[in-house]
Protein backbone atom coordinates (compact mmCIF):
# COMPACT_ATOMS: atom_id res chain seq x y z
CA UNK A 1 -2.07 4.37 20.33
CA UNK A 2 -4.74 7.15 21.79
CA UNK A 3 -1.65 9.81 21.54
CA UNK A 4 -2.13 8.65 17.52
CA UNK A 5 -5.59 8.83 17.57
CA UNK A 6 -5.65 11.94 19.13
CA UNK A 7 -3.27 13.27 16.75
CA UNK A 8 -5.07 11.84 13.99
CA UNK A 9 -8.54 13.45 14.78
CA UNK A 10 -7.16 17.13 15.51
CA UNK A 11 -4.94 17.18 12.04
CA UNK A 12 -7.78 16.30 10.11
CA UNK A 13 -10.05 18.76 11.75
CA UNK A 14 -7.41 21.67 11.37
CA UNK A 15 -6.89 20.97 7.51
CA UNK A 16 -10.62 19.22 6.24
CA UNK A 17 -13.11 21.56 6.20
CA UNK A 18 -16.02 19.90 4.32
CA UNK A 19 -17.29 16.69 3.97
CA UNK A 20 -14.93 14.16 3.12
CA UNK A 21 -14.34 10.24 3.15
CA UNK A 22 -11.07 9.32 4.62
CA UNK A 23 -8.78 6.56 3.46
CA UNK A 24 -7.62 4.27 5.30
CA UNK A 25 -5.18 1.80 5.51
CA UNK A 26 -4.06 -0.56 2.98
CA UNK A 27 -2.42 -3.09 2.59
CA UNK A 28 -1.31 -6.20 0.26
CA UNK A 29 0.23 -9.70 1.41
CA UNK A 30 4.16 -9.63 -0.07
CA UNK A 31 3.19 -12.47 -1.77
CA UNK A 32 0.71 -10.43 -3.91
CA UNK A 33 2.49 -6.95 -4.47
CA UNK A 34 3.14 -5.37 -7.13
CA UNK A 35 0.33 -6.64 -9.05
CA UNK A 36 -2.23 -3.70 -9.07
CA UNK A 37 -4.80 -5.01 -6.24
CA UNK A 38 -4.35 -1.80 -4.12
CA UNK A 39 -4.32 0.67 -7.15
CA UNK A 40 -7.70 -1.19 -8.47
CA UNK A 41 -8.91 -0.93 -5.09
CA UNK A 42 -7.56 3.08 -4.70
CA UNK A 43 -8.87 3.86 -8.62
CA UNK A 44 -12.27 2.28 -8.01
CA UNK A 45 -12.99 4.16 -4.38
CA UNK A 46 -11.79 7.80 -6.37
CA UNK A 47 -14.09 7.68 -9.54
CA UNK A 48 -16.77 7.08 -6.98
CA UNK A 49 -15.79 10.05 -4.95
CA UNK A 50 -15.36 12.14 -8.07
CA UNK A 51 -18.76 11.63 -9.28
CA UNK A 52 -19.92 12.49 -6.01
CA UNK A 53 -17.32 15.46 -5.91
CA UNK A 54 -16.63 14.46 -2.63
CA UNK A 55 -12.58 15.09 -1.41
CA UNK A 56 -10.47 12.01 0.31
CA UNK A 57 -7.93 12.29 3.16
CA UNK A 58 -5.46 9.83 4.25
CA UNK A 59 -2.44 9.67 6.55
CA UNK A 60 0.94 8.05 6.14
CA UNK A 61 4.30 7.68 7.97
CA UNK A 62 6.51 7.49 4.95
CA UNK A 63 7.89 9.13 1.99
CA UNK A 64 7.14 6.26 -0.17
CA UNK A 65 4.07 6.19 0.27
CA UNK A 66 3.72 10.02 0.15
CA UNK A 67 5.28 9.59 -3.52
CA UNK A 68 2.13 6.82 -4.40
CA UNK A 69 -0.06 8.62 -3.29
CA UNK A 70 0.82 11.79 -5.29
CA UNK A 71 0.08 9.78 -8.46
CA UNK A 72 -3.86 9.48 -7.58
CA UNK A 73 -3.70 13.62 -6.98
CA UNK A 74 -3.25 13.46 -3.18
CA UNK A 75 -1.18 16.61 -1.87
CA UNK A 76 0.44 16.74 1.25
CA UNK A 77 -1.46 18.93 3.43
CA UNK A 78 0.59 18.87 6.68
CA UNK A 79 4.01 17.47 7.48
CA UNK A 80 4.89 16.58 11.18
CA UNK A 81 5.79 14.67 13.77
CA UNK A 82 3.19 12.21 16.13
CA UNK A 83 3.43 13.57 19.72
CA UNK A 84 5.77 11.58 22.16
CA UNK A 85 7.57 9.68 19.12
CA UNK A 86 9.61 9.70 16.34
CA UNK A 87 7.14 8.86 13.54
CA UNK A 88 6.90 11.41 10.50
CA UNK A 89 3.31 11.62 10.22
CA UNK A 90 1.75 13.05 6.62
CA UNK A 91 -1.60 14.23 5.82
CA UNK A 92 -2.55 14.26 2.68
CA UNK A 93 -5.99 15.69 0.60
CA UNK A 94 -7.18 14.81 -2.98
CA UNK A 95 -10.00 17.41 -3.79
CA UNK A 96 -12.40 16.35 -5.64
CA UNK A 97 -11.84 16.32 -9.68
């Protein structure tokens, strides 16, 4: 987990310059997917940052989610791999609109 952390911290100090709020994880129970709760929650956090014209990061290990996440305006910023393992690691930047 610290080689992660580690990771985490130096990609998003090579690639986020100014002030940002990050994104983190989210998640929704199987049972409740695929009924909006994490775009309400996404939508809701980005028209506050936009009014504040303040840019979001996140990170994710997977395609799929790179392809979600490109439909709120994220970009993939850096492709690679996590030190010591065999996770694809993404980091991905939404400026501010």
């Amino acid at each position: 987990m610290e080689t992660i952390n580690h990771y985490s911290i130096d990609l998003r100090n090579r690639v986020v310059k100014q002030p940002h709020w990050y994104l983190g994880p989210i998640g929704v129970a199987p049972a409740y997917q695929g009924r909006g709760y994490a775009r309400i929650l996404i939508k809701a956090m980005l028209n506050r940052l936009d009014s504040e014209k303040i840019p979001c990061f996140l990170e994710t290990q997977t395609e799929k989610n790179v392809a979600i996440y490109e439909r709120y305006g994220f970009e993939v910023v850096e492709k690679g791999m996590v030190p010591e393992t065999t996770l694809p690691h993404y980091g991905m930047l939404r400026k501010c609109r």
